[in-house]
N, C-alpha and C. Protein backbone atom coordinates (compact mmCIF):
# COMPACT_ATOMS: atom_id res chain seq x y z
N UNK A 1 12.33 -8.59 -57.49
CA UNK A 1 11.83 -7.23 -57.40
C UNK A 1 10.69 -7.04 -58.39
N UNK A 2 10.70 -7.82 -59.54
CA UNK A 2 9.53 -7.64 -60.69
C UNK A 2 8.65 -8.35 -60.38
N UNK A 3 8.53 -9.43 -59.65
CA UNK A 3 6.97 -10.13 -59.17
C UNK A 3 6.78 -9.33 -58.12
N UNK A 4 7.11 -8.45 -57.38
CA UNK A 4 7.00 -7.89 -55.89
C UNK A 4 5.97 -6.56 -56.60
N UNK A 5 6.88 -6.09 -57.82
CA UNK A 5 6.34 -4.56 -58.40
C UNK A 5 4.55 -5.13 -58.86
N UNK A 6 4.67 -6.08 -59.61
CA UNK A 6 3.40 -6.77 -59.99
C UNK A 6 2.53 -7.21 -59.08
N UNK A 7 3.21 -7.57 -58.37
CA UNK A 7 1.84 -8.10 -56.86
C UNK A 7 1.15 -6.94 -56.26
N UNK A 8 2.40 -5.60 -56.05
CA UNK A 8 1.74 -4.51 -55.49
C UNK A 8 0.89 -3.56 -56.81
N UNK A 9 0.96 -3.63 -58.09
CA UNK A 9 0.15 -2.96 -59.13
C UNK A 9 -0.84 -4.12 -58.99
N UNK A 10 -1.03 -5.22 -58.80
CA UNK A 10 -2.12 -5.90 -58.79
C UNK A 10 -3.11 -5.42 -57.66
N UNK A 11 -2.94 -5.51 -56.34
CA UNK A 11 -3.53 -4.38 -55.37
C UNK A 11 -4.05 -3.25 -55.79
N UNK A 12 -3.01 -2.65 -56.08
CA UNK A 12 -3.61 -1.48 -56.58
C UNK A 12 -4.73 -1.51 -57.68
N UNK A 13 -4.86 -2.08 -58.54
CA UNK A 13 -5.61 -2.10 -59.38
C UNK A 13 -6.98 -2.69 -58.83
N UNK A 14 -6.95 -3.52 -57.87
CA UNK A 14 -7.88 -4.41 -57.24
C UNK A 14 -8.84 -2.78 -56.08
N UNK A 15 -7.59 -2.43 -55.47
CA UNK A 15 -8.35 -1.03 -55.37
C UNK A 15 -8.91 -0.16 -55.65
N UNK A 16 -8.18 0.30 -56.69
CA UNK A 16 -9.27 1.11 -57.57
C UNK A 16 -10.39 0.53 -58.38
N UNK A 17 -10.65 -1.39 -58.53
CA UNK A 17 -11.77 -1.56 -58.75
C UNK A 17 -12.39 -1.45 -57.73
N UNK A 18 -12.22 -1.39 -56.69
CA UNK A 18 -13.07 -1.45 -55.35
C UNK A 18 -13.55 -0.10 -55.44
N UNK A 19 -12.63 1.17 -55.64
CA UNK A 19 -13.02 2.70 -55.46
C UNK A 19 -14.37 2.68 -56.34
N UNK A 20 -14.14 2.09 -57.62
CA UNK A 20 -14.71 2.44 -58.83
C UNK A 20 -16.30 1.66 -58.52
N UNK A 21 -15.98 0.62 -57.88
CA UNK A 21 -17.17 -0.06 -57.77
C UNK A 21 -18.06 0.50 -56.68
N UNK A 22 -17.57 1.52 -55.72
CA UNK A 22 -18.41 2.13 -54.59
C UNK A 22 -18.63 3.03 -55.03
N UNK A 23 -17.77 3.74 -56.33
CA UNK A 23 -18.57 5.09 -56.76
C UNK A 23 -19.83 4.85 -57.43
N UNK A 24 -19.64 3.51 -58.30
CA UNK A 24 -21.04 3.03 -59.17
C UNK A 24 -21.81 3.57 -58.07
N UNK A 25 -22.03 2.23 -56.89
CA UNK A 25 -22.95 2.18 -56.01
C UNK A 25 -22.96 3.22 -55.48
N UNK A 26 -22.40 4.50 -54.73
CA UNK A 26 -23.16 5.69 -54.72
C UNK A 26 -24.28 6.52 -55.57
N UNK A 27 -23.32 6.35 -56.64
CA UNK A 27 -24.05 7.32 -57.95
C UNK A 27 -25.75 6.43 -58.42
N UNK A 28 -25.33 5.16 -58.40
CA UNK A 28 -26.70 3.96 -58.36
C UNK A 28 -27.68 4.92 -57.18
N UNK A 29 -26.53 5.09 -56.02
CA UNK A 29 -28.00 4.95 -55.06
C UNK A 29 -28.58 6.82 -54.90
N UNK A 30 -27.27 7.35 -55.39
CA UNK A 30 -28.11 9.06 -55.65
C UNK A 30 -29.07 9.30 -56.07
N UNK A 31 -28.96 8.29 -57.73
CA UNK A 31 -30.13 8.30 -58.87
C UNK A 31 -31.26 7.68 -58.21
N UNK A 32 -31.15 6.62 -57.86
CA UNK A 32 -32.63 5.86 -56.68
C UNK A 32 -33.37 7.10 -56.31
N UNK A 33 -32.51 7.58 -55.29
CA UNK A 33 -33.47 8.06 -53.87
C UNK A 33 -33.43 9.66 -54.76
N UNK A 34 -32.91 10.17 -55.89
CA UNK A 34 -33.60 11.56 -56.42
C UNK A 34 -34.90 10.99 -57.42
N UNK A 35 -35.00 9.77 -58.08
CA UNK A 35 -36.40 9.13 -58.72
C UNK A 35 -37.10 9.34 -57.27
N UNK A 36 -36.87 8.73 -56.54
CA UNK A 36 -38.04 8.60 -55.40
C UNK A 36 -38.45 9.96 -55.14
N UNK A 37 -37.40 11.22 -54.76
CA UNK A 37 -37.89 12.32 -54.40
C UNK A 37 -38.51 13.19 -55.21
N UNK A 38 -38.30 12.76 -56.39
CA UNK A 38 -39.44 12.92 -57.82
C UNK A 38 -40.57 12.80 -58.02
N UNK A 39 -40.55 11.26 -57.46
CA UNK A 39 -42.30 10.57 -57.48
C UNK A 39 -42.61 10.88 -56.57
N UNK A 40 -42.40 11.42 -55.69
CA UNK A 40 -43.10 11.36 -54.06
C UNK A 40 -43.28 12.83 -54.47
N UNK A 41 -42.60 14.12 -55.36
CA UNK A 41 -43.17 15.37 -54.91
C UNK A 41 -44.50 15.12 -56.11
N UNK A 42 -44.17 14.57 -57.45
CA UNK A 42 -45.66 14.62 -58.03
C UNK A 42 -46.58 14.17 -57.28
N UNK A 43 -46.32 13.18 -56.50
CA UNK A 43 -48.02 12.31 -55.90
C UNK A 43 -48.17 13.86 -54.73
N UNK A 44 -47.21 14.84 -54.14
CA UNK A 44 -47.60 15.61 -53.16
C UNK A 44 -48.56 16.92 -53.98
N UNK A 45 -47.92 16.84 -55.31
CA UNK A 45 -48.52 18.04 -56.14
C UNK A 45 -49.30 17.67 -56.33
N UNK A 46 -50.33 16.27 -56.67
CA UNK A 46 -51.90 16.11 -56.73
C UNK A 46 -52.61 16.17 -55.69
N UNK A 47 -51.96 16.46 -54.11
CA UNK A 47 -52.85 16.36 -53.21
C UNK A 47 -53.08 17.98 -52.66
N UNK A 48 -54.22 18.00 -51.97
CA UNK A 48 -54.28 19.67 -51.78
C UNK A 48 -55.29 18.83 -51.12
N UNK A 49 -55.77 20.75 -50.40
CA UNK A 49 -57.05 20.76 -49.11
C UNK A 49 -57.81 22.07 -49.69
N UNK A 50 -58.96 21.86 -49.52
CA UNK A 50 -59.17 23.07 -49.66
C UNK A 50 -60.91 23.13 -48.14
N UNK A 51 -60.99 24.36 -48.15
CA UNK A 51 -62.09 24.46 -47.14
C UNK A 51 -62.89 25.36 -48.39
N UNK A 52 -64.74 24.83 -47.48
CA UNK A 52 -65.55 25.56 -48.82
C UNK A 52 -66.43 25.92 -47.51
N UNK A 53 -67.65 26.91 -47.86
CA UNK A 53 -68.90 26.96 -47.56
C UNK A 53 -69.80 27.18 -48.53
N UNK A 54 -71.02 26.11 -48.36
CA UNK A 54 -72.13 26.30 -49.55
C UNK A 54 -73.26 26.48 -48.94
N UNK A 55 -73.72 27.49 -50.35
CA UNK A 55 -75.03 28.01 -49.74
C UNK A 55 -75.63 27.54 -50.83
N UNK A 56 -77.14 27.20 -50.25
CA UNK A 56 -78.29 26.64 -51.15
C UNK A 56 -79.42 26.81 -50.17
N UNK A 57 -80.91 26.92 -51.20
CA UNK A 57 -82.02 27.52 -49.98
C UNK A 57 -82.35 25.95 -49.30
N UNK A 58 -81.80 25.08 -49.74
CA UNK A 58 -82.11 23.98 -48.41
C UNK A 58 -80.34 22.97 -48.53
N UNK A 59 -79.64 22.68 -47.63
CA UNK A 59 -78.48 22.20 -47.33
C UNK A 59 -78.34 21.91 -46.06
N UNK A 60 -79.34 22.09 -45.09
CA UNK A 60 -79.24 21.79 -43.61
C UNK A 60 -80.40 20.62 -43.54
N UNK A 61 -80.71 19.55 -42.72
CA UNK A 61 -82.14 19.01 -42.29
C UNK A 61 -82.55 18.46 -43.78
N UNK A 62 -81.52 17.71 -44.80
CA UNK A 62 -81.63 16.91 -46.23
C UNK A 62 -81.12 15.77 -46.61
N UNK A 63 -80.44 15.30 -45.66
CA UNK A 63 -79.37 14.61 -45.66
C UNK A 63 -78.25 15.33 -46.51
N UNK A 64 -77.63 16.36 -46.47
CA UNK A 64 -76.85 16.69 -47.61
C UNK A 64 -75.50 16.74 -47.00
N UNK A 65 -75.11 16.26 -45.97
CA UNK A 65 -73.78 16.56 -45.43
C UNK A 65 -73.47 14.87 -44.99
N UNK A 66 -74.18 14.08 -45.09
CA UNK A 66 -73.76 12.22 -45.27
C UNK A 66 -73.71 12.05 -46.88
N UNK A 67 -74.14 12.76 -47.69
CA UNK A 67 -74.06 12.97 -48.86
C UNK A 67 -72.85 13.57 -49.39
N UNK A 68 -72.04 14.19 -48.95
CA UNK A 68 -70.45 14.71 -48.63
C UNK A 68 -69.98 13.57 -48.08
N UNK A 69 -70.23 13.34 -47.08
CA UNK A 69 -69.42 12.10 -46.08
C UNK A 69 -69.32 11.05 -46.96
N UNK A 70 -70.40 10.28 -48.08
CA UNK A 70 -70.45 9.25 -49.19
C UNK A 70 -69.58 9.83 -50.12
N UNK A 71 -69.76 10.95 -50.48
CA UNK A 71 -68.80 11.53 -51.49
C UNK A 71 -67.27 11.14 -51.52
N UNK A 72 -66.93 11.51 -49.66
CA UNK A 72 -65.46 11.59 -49.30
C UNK A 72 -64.88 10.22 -49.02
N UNK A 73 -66.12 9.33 -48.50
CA UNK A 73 -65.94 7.80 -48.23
C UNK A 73 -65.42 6.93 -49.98
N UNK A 74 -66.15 7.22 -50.98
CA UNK A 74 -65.98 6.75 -52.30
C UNK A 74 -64.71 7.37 -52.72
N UNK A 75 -64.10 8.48 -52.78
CA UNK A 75 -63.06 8.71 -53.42
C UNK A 75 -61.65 9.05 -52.17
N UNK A 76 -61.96 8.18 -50.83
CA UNK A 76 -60.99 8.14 -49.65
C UNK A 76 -60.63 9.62 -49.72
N UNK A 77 -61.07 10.49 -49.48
CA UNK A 77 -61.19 12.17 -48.80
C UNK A 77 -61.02 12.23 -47.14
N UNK A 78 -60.18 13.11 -46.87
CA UNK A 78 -60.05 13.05 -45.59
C UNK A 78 -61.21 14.99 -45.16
N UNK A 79 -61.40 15.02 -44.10
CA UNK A 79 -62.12 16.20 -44.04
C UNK A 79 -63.24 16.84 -43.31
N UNK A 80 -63.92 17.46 -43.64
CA UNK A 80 -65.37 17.37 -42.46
C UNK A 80 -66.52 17.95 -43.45
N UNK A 81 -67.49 17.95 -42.81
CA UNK A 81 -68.55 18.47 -42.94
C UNK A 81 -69.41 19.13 -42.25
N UNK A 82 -69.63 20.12 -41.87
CA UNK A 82 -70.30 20.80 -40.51
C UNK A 82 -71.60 21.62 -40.66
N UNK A 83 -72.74 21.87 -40.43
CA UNK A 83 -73.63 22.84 -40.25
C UNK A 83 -73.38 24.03 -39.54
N UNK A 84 -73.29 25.24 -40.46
CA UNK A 84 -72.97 26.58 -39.16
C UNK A 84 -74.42 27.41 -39.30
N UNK A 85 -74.39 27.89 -37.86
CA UNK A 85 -75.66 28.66 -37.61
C UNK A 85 -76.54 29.40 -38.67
N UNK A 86 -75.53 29.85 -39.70
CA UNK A 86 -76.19 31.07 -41.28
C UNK A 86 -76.81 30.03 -41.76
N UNK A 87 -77.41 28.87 -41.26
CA UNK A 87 -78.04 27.66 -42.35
C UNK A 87 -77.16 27.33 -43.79
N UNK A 88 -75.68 27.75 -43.25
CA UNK A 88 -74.93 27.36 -44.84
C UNK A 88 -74.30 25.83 -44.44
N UNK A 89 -73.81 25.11 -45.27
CA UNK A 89 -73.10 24.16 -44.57
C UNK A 89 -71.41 24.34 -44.73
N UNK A 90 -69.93 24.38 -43.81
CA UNK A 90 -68.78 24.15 -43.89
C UNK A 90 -68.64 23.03 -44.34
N UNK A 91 -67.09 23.17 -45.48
CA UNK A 91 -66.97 21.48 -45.67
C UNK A 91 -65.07 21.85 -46.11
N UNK A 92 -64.34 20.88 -44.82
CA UNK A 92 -62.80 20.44 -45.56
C UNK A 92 -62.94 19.37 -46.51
N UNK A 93 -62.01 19.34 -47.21
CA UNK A 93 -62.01 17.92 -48.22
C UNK A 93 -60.63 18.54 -48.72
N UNK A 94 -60.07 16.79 -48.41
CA UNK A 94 -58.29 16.67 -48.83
C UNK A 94 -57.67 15.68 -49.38
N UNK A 95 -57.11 15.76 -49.96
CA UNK A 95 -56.51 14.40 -50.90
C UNK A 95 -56.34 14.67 -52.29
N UNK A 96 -56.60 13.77 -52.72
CA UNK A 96 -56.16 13.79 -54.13
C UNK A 96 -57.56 14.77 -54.96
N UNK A 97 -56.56 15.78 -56.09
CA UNK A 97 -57.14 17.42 -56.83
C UNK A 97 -58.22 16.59 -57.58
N UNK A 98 -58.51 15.68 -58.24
CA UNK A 98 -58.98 15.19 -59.28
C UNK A 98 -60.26 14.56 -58.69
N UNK A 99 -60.30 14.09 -57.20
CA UNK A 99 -61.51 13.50 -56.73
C UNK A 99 -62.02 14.92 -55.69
N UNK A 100 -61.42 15.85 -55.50
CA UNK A 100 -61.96 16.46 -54.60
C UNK A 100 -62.73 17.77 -55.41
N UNK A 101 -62.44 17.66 -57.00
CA UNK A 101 -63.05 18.44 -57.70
C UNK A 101 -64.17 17.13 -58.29
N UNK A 102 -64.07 16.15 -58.31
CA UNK A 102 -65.63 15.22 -58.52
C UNK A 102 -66.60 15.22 -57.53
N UNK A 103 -66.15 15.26 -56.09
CA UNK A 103 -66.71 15.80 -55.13
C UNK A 103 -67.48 16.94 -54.50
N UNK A 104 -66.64 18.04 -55.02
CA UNK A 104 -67.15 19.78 -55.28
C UNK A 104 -68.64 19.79 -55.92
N UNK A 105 -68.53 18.63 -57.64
CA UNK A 105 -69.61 18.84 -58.22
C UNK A 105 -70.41 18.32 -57.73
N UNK A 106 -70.32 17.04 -57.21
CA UNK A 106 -72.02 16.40 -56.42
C UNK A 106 -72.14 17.20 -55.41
N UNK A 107 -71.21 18.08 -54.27
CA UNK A 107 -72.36 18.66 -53.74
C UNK A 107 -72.70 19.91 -54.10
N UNK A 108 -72.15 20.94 -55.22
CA UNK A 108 -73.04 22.02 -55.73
C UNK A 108 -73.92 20.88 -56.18
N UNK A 109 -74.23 19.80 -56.88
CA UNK A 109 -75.41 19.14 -57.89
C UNK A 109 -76.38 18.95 -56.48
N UNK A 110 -76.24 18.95 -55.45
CA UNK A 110 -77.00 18.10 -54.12
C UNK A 110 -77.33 16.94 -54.54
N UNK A 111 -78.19 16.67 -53.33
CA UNK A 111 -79.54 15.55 -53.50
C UNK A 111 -80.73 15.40 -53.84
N UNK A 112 -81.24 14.33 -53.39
CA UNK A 112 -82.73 14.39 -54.09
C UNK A 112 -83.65 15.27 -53.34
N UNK A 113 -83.10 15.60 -52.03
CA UNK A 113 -83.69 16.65 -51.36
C UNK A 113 -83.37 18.01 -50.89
N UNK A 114 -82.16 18.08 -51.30
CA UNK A 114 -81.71 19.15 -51.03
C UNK A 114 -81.95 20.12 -52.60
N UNK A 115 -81.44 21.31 -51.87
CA UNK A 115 -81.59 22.64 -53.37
C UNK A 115 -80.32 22.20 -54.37
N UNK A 116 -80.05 22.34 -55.27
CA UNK A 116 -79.87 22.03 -56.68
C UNK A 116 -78.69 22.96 -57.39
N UNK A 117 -77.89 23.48 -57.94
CA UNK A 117 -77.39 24.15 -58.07
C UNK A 117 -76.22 25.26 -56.88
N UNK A 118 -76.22 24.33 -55.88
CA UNK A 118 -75.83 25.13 -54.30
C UNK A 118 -74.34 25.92 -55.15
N UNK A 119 -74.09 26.81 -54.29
CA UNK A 119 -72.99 27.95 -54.28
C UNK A 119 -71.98 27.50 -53.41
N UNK A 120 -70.88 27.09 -53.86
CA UNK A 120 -69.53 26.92 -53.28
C UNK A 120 -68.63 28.14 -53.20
N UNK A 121 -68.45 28.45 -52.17
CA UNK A 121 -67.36 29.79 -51.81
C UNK A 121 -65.97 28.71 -51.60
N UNK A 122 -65.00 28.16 -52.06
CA UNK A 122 -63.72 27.70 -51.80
C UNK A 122 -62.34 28.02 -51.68
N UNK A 123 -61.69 28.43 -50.59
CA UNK A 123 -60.59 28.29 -50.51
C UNK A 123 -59.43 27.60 -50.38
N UNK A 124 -58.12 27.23 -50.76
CA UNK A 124 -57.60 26.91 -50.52
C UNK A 124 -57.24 26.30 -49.38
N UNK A 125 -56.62 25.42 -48.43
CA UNK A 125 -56.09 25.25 -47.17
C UNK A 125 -54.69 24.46 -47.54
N UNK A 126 -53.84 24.65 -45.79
CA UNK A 126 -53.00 23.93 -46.46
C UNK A 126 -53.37 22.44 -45.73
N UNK A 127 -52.56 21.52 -46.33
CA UNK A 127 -52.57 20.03 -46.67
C UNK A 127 -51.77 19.96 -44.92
N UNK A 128 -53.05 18.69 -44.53
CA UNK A 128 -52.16 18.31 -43.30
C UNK A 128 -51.85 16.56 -43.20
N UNK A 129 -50.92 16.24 -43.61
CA UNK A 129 -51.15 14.70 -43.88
C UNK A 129 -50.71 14.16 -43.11
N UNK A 130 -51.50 14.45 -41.25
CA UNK A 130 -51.51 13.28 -40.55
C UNK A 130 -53.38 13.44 -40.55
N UNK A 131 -53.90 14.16 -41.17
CA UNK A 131 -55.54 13.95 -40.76
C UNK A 131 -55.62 12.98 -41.84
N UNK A 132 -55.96 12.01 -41.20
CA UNK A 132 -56.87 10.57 -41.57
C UNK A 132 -58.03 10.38 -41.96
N UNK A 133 -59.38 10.93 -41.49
CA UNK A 133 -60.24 11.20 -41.20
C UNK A 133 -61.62 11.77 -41.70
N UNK A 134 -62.68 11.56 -42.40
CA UNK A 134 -63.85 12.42 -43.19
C UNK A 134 -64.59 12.14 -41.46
N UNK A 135 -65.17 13.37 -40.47
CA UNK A 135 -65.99 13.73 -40.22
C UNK A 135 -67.60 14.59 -40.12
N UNK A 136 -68.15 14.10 -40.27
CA UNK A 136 -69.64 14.87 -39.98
C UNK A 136 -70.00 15.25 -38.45
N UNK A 137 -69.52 16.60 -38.65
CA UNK A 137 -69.82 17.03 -36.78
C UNK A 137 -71.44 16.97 -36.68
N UNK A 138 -72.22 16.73 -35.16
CA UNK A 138 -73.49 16.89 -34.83
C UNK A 138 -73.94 16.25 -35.38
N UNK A 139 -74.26 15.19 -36.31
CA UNK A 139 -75.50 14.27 -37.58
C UNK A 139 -76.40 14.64 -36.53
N UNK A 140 -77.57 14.30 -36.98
CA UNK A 140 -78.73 14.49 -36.53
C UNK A 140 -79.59 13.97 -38.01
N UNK A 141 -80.79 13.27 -37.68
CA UNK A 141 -81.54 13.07 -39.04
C UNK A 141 -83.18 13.27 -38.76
N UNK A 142 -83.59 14.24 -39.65
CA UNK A 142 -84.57 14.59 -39.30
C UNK A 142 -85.90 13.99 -40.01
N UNK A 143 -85.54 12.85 -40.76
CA UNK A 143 -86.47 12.05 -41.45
C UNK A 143 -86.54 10.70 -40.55
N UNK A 144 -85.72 10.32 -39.81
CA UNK A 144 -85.50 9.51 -38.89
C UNK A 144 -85.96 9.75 -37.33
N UNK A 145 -86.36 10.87 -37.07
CA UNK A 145 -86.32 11.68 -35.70
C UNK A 145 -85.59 11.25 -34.86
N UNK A 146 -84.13 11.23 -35.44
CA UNK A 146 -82.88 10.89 -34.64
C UNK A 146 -82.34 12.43 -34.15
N UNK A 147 -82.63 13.26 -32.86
CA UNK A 147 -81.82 14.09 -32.37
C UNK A 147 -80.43 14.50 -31.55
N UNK A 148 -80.38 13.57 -31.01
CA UNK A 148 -79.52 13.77 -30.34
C UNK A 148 -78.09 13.45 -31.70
N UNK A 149 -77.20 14.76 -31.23
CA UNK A 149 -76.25 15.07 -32.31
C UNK A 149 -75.08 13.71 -32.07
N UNK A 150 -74.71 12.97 -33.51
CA UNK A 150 -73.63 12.43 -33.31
C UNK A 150 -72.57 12.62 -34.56
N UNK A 151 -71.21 12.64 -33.85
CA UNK A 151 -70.01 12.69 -34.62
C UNK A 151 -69.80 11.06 -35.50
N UNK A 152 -69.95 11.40 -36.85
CA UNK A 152 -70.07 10.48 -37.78
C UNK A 152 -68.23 10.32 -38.47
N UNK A 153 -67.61 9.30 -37.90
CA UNK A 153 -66.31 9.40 -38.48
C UNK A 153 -65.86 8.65 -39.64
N UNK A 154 -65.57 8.50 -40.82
CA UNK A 154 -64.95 7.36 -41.60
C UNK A 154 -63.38 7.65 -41.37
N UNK A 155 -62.77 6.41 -41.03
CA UNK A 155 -61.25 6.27 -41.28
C UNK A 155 -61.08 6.23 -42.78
N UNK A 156 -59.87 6.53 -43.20
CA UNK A 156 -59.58 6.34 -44.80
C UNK A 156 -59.00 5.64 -44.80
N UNK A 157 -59.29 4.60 -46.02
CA UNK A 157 -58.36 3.17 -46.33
C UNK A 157 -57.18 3.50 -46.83
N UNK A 158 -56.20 2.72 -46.51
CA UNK A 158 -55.04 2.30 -46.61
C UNK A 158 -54.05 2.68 -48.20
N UNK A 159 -55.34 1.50 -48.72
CA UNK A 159 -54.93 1.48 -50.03
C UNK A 159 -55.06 2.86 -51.13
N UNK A 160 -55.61 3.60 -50.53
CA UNK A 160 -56.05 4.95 -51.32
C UNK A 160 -57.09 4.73 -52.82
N UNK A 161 -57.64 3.34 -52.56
CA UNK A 161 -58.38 3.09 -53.80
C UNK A 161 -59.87 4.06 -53.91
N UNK A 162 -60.28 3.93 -55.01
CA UNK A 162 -62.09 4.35 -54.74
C UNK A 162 -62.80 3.36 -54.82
N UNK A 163 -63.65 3.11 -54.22
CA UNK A 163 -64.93 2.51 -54.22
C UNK A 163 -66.28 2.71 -54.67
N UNK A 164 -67.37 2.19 -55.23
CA UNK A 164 -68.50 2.48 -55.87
C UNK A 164 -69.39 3.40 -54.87
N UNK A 165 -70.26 4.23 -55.33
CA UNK A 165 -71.39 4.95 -54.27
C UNK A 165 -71.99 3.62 -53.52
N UNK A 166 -72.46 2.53 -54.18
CA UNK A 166 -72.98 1.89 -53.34
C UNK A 166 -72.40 0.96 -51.91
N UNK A 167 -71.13 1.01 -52.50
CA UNK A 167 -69.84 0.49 -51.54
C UNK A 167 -69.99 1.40 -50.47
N UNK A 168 -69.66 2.80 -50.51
CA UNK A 168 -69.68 3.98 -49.97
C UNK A 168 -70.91 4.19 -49.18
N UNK A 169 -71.64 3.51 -49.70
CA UNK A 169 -73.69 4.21 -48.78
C UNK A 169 -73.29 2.85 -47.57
N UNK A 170 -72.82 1.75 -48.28
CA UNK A 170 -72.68 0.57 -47.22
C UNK A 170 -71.54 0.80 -45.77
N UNK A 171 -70.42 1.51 -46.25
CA UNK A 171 -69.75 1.59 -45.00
C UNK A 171 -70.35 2.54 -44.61
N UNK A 172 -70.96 3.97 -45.02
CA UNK A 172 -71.52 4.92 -44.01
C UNK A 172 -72.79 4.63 -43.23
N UNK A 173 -73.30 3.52 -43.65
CA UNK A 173 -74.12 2.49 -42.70
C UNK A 173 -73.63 2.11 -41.51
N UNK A 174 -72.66 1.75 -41.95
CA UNK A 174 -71.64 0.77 -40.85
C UNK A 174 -71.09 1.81 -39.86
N UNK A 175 -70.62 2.76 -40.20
CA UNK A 175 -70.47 4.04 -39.41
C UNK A 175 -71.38 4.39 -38.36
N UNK A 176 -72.59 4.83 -39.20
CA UNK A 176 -73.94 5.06 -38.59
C UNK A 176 -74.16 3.71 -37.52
N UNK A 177 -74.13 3.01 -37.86
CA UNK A 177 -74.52 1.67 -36.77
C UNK A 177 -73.72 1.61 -35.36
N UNK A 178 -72.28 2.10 -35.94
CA UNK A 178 -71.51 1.88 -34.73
C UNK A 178 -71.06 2.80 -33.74
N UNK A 179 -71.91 4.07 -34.44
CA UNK A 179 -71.68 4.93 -33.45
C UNK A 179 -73.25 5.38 -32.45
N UNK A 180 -74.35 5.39 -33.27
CA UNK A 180 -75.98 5.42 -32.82
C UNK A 180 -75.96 4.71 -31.56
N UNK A 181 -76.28 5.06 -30.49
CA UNK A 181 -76.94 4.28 -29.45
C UNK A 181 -78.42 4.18 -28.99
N UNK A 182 -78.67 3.27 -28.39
CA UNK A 182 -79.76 3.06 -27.45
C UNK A 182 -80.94 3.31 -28.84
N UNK A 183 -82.17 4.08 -28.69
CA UNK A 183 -82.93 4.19 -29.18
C UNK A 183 -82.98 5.00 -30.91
N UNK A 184 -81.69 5.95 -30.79
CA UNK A 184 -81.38 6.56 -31.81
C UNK A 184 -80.97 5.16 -33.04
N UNK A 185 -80.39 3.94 -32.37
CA UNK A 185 -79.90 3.10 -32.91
C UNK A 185 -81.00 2.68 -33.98
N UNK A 186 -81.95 2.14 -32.92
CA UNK A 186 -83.51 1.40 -33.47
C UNK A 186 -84.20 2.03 -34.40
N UNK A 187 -83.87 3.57 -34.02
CA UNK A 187 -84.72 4.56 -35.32
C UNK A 187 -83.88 3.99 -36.70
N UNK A 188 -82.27 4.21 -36.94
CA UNK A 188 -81.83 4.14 -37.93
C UNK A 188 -81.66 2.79 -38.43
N UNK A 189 -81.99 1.68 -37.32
CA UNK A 189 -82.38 0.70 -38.42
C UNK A 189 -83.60 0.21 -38.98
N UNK A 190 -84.67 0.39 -38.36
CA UNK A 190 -85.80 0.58 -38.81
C UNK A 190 -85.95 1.50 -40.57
N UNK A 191 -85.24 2.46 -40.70
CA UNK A 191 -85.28 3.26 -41.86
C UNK A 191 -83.99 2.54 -42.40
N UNK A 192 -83.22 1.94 -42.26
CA UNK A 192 -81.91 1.36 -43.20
C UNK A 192 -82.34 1.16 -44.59
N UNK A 193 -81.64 1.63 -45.06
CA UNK A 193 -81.73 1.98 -46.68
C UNK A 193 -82.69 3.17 -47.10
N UNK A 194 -83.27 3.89 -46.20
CA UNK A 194 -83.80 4.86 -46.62
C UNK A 194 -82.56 6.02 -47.40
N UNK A 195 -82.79 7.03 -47.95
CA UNK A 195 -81.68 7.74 -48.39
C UNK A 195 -81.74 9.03 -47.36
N UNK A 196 -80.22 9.18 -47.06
CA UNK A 196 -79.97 10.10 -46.22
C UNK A 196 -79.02 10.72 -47.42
């Protein structure tokens, strides 16, 4: 009867290491996946959208909206850029707070041809994170006498890294190349490397 009592407290004990050892591993895997839901809401709290319109006495017909598109291409910005009729230009830009306020400043700073000091009206938007995407609706280049309007798209990389302006002028080349047809094509390579 006393090896029988011992065999069954041995069980038992073998059980409650078993209990004890699945509570570890719960409590292990609570702590995991609340770190993860930790890090995943800070990386959500650096990302934001916001929509702007800027006014400056030249921002249309300067290249100043592939100049956004380089902006958004170098620091992987998802977003657009648009010309509206008031000669102001619209612009989304989304992603990460820290590049989309380095972004803000080059285009109030413009270009070498555009006006200088431009006026950003910005609001908030909310964050949509299946848009992928920096578009330039209509391009058109008027140093190129490229008219006919085309939708200029960059996909955003993967890696969420940044890349140099000059990295950035090179894929919005590559953009430009692959979307230009027929004669519009020949204009923009003929001027390649000109600054847009």
């Amino acid at each position: 009867m006393g090896l029988n009592n011992c065999a069954k407290l041995e069980r038992e004990e073998n059980h409650m290491g078993s209990l004890a050892d699945r509570a570890l591993q719960l409590l292990a895997s609570a702590l995991i996946c609340g770190i993860a839901i930790a890090v995943a809401g800070a990386a959500n709290a650096q990302q934001q959208a916001i929509t702007a319109t800027v006014i400056g006495e030249k921002v249309q017909k300067v290249g100043y909206r592939a100049m956004i598109q380089k902006q958004a291409i170098m620091y992987n910005l998802a977003g657009y850029a648009r010309n509206n009729p008031d000669g102001t230009v619209g612009v989304e830009l989304q992603g990460d707070e820290g590049r989309i306020t380095k972004t803000l400043e080059a285009v109030s700073a413009g270009n070498k041809k555009s006006s200088q000091a431009n006026i950003i009206g910005e609001a908030h938007a909310p964050f949509d994170p299946d848009l992928k995407t920096f578009t330039i609706f209509s391009w058109t280049s008027t140093s190129r006498n490229i008219s006919n309007p085309y939708d200029l798209v960059f996909n955003l990389r993967p890696g969420n890294s940044e890349i140099s302006g000059k990295e950035a002028a090179a894929v919005w080349n590559s953009i430009a190349e692959s979307t230009l047809k027929g004669e519009d094509l020949a204009k923009f390579m003929k001027h390649l490397g000109d600054e847009e």
